[in-house]
Protein backbone atom coordinates (compact mmCIF):
# COMPACT_ATOMS: atom_id res chain seq x y z
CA UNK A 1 177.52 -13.98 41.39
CA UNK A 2 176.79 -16.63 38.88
CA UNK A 3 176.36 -13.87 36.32
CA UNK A 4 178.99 -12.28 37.03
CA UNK A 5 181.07 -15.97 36.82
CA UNK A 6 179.60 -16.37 33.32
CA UNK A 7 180.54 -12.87 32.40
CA UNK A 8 184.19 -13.37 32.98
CA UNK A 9 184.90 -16.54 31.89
CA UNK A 10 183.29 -15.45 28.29
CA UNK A 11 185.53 -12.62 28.27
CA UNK A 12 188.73 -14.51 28.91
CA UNK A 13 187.63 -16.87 26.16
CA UNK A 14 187.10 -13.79 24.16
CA UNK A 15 191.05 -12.39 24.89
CA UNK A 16 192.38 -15.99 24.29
CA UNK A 17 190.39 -16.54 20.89
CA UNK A 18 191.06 -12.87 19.95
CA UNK A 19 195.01 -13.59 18.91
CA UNK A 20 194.39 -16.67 17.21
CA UNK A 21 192.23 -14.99 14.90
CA UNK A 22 194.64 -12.89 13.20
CA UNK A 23 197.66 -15.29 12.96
CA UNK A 24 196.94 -16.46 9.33
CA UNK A 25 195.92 -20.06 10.45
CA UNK A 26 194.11 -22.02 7.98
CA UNK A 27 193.05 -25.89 7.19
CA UNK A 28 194.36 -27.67 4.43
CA UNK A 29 192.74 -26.78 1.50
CA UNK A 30 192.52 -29.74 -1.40
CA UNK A 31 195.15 -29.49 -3.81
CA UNK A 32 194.53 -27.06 -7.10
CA UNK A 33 194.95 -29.29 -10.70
CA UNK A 34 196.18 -28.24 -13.86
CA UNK A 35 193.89 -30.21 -15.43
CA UNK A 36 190.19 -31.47 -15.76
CA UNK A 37 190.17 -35.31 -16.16
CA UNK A 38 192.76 -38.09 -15.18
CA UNK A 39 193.30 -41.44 -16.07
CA UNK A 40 194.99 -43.47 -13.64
CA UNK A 41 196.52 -46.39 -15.86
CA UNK A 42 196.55 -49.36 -13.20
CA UNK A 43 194.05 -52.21 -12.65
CA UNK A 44 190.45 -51.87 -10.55
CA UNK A 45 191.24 -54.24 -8.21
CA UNK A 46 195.17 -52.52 -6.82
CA UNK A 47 195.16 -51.56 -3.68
CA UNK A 48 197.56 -48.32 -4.64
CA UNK A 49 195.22 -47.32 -7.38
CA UNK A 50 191.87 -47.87 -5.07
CA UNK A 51 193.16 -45.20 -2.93
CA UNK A 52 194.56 -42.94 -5.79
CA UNK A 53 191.32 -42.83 -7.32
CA UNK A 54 189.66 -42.38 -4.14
CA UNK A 55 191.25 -39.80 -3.21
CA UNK A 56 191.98 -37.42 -6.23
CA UNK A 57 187.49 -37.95 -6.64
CA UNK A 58 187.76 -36.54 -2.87
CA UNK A 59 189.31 -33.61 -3.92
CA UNK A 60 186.27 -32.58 -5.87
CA UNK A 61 188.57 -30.67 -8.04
CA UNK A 62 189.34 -33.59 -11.02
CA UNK A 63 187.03 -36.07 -12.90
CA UNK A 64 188.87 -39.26 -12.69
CA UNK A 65 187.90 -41.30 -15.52
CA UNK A 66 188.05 -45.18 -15.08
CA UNK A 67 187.37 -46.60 -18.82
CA UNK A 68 190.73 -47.42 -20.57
CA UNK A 69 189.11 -46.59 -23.97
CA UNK A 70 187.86 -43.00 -22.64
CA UNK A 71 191.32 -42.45 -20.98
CA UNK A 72 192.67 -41.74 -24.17
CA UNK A 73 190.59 -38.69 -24.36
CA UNK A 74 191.45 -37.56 -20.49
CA UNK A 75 193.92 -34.27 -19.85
CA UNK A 76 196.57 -36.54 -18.75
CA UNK A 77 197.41 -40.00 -17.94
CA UNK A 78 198.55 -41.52 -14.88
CA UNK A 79 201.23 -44.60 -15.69
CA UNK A 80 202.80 -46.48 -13.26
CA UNK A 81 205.64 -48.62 -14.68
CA UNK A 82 206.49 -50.35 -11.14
CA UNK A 83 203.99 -51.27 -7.74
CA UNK A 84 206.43 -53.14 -5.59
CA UNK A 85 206.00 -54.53 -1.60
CA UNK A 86 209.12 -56.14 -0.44
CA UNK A 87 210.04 -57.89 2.92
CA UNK A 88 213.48 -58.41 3.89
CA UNK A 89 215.25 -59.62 6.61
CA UNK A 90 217.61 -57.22 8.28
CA UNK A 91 218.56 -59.32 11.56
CA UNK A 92 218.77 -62.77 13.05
CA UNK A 93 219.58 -64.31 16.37
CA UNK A 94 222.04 -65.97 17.35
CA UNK A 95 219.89 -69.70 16.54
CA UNK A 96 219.69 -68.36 12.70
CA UNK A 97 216.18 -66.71 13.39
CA UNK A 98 214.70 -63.74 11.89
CA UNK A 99 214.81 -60.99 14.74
CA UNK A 100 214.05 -57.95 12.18
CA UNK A 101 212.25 -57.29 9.08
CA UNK A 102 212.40 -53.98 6.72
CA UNK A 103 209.06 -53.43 4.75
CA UNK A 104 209.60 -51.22 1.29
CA UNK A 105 206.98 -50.50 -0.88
CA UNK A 106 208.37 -49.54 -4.02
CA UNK A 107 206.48 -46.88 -6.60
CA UNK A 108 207.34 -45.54 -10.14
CA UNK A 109 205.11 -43.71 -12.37
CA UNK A 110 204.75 -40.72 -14.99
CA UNK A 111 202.43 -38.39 -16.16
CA UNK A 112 201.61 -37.62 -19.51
CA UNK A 113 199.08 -35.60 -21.45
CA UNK A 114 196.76 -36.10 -24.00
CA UNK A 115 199.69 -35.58 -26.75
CA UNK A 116 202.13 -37.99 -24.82
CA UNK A 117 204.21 -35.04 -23.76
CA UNK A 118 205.77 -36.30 -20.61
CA UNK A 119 204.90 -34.30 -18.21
CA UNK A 120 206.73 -35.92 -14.60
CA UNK A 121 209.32 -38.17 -15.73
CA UNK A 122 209.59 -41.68 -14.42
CA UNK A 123 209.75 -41.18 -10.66
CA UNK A 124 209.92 -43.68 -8.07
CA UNK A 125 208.66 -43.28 -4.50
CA UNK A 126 210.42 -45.87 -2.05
CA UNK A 127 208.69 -46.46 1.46
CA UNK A 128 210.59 -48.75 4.29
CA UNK A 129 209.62 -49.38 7.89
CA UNK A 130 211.76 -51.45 10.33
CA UNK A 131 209.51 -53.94 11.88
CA UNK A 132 210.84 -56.48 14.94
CA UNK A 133 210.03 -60.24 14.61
CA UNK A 134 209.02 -62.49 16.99
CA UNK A 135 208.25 -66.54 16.03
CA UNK A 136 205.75 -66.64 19.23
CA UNK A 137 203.24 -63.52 18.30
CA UNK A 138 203.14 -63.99 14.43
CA UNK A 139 199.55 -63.38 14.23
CA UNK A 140 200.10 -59.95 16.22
CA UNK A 141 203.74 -59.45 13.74
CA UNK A 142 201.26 -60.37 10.92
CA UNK A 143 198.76 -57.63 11.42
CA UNK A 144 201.21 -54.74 12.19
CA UNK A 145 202.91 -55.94 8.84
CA UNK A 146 199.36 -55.25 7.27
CA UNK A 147 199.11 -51.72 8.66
CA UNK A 148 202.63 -50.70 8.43
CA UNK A 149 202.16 -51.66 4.24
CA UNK A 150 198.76 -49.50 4.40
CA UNK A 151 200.10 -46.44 6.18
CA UNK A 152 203.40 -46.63 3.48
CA UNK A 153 200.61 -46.78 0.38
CA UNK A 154 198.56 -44.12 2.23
CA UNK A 155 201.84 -41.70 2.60
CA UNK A 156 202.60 -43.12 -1.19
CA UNK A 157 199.39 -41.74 -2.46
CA UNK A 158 199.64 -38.32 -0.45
CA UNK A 159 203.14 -37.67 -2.30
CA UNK A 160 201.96 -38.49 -5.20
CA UNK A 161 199.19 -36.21 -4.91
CA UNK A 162 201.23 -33.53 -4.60
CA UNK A 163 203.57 -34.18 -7.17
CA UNK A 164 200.42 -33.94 -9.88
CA UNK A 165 199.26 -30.88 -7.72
CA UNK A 166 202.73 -29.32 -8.55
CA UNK A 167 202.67 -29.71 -12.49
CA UNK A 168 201.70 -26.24 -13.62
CA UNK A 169 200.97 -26.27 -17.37
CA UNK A 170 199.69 -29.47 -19.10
């Protein structure tokens, strides 16, 4: 009986798994490069071009190249021209305090190559998140503030990813 059991609950895994197979699903693959070696223009200690680096080495795909004086010699050049967090207030009670934030992190850069040929014009990637306020939990307000700014620099970084994924000739 126990054999038996065994026997058909393999072979309704079997019909279930059987359909998936063939319907073309696949994992995300790293992104393909048009180039060799990068040099991302921005200082060692950023934040935004921490995880840039980290994660164009992650692809495995692209030598990311770190020394300002060797970046001349890279395939292309990574320059941002503007790294911006903001924090505004949106909304106030009624007693003149602040009831809402929005959170923007602000992002312009262009790519060139080794012959200064522009190769993504100055773009700007602009992140905001809403974020309520309260004066009595600013400790709590202070840490979702903290990972609200590193999911918008982690979605940042993804974008721009794909944006030097896209360029096709260099």
């Amino acid at each position: 009986m126990a054999s038996r059991r065994r026997f058909l609950s393999s072979t309704l895994a079997s019909a279930v798994a059987l359909p998936l197979a063939g319907c073309g699903f696949q994992l995300r693959q790293p992104p393909e490069f048009a180039f060799k070696t990068i040099y991302v223009a921005m200082p060692p200690t950023s934040p935004m071009g921490l995880e840039l680096r980290r994660n164009l080495t992650g692809t495995g795909r692209v030598e990311v190249i770190t020394d300002p004086v060797a970046g001349q010699k890279a395939d292309v050049r990574l320059e941002p021209t503007m790294d911006q967090r903001e924090r505004v207030v949106v909304g106030r009670t009624s007693s003149g305090q602040v009831r809402e934030l929005q959170l923007r992190l602000r992002f312009r850069f262009r790519l060139r190559n080794e012959q200064g040929t522009e190769l993504i014009p100055d773009t700007e990637i602009l992140q905001q998140r809403e974020l309520s306020f309260n004066e009595s939990v600013v400790l709590a307000k202070d840490a979702e503030e903290a990972m609200l700014y590193r999911n918008m620099q982690s979605d940042t970084v993804q974008q721009i990813l794909r944006r030097l994924a896209a360029v096709k000739a260099i």
